[in-house]
C-alpha atoms as a PDB file:
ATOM      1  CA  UNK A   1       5.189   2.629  12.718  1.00  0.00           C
ATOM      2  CA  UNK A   2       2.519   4.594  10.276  1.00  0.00           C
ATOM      3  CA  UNK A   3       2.990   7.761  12.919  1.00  0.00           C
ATOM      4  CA  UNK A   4       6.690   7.387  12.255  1.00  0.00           C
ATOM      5  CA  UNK A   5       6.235   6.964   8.865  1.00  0.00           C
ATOM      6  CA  UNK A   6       4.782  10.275   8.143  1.00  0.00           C
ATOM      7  CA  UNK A   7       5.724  12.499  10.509  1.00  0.00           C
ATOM      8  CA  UNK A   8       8.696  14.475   8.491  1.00  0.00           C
ATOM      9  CA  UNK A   9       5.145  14.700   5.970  1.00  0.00           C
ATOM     10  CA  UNK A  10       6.987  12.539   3.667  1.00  0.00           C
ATOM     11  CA  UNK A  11       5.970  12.794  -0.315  1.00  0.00           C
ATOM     12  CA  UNK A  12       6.700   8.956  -0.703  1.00  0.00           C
ATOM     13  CA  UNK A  13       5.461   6.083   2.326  1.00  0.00           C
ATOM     14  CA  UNK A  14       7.209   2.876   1.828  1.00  0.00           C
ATOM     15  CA  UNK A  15       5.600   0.307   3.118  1.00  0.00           C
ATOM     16  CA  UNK A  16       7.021  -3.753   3.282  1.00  0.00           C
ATOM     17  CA  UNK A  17       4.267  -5.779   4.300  1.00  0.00           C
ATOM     18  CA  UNK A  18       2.212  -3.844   6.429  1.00  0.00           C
ATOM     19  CA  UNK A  19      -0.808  -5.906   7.379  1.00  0.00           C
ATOM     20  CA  UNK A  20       1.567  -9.265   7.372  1.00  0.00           C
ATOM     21  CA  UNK A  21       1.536  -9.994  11.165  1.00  0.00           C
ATOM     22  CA  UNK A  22      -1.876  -8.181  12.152  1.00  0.00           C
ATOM     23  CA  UNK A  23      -5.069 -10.173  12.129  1.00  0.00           C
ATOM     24  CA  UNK A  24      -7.724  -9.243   9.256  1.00  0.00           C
ATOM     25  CA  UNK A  25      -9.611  -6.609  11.569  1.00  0.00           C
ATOM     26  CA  UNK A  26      -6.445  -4.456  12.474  1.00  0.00           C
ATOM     27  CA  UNK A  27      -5.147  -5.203   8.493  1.00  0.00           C
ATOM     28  CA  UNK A  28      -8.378  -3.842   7.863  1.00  0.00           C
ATOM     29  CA  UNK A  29      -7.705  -0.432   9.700  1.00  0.00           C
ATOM     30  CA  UNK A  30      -3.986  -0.114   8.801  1.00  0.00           C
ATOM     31  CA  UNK A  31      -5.104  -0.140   5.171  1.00  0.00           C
ATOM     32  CA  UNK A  32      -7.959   2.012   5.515  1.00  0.00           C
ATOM     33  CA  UNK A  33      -5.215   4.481   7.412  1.00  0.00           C
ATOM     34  CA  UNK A  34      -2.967   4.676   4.014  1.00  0.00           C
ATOM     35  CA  UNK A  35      -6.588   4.653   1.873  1.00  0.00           C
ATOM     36  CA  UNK A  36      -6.978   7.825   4.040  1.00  0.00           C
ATOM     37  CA  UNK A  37      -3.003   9.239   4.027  1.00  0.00           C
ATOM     38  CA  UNK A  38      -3.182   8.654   0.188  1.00  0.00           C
ATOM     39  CA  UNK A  39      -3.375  12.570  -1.542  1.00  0.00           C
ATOM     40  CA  UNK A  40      -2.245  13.880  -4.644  1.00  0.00           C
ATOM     41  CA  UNK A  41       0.615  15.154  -2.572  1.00  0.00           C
ATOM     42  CA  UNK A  42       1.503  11.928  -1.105  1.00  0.00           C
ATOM     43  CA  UNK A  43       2.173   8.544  -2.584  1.00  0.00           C
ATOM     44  CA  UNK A  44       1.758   5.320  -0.436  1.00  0.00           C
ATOM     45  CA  UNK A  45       3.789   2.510  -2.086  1.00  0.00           C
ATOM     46  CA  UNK A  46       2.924  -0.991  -0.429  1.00  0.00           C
ATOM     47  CA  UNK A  47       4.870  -4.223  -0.982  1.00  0.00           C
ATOM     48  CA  UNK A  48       2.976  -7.309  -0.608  1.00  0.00           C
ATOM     49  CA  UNK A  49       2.213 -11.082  -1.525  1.00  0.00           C
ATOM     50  CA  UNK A  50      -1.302 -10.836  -0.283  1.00  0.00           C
ATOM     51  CA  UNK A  51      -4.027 -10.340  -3.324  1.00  0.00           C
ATOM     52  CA  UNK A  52      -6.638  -9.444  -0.355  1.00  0.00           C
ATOM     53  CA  UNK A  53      -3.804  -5.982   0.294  1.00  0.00           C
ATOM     54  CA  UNK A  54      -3.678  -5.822  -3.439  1.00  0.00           C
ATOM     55  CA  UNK A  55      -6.830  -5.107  -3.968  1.00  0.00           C
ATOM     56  CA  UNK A  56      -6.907  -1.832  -2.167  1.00  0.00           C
ATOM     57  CA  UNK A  57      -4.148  -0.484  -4.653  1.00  0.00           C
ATOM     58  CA  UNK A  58      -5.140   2.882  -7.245  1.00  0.00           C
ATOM     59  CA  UNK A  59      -2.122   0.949  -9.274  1.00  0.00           C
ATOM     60  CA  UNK A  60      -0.968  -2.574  -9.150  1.00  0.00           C
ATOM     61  CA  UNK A  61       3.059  -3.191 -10.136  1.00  0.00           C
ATOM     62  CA  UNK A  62       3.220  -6.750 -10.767  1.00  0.00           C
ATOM     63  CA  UNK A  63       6.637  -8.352 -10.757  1.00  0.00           C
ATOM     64  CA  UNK A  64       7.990 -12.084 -11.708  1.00  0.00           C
ATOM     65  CA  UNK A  65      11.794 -13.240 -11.178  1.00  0.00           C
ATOM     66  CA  UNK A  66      12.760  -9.751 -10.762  1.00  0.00           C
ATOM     67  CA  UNK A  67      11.137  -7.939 -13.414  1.00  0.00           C
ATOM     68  CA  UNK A  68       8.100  -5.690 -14.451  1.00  0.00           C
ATOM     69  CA  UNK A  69       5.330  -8.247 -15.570  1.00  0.00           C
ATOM     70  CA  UNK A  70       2.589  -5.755 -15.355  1.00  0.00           C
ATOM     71  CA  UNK A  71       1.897  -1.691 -14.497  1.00  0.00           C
ATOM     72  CA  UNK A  72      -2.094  -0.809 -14.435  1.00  0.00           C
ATOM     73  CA  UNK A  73      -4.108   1.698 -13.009  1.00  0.00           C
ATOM     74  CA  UNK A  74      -7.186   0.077 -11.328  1.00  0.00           C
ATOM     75  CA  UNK A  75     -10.316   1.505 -11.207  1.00  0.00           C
ATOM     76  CA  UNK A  76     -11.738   1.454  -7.410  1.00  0.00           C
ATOM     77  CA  UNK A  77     -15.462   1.610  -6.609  1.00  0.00           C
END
């Protein structure tokens, strides 16, 4: 699905729960994969209830009942 995902070289990857059916190792590698397809170029946007998937995020777009509760930037290390 990532392959298809970027092959067109897309400026935008959408991305609806990603890890939400793999097991922690291979959620592990699919999010080190967008970690990696991330560029200035390139924009990954993933959806997701887990906090564990939320922490990888550059910026976190929390929403409650439909609307915009919080936008931040997050500092990684």
């Amino acid at each position: 699905a990532i392959a298809r995902a970027i092959a067109t070289e897309p400026d935008v990857v959408l991305a609806d729960e990603p890890t939400g059916a793999l097991d922690s190792r291979n959620a592990e590698n699919v999010l080190q994969i967008f970690d990696d397809l991330q560029t200035p170029e390139r924009s990954i946007c993933i959806v997701t209830h887990d906090l564990h998937v939320a922490h990888f995020a550059r910026r976190k777009i929390s929403m409650l009942d439909g609307r915009i509760v919080s936008d931040a930037s997050v500092e990684r290390s």
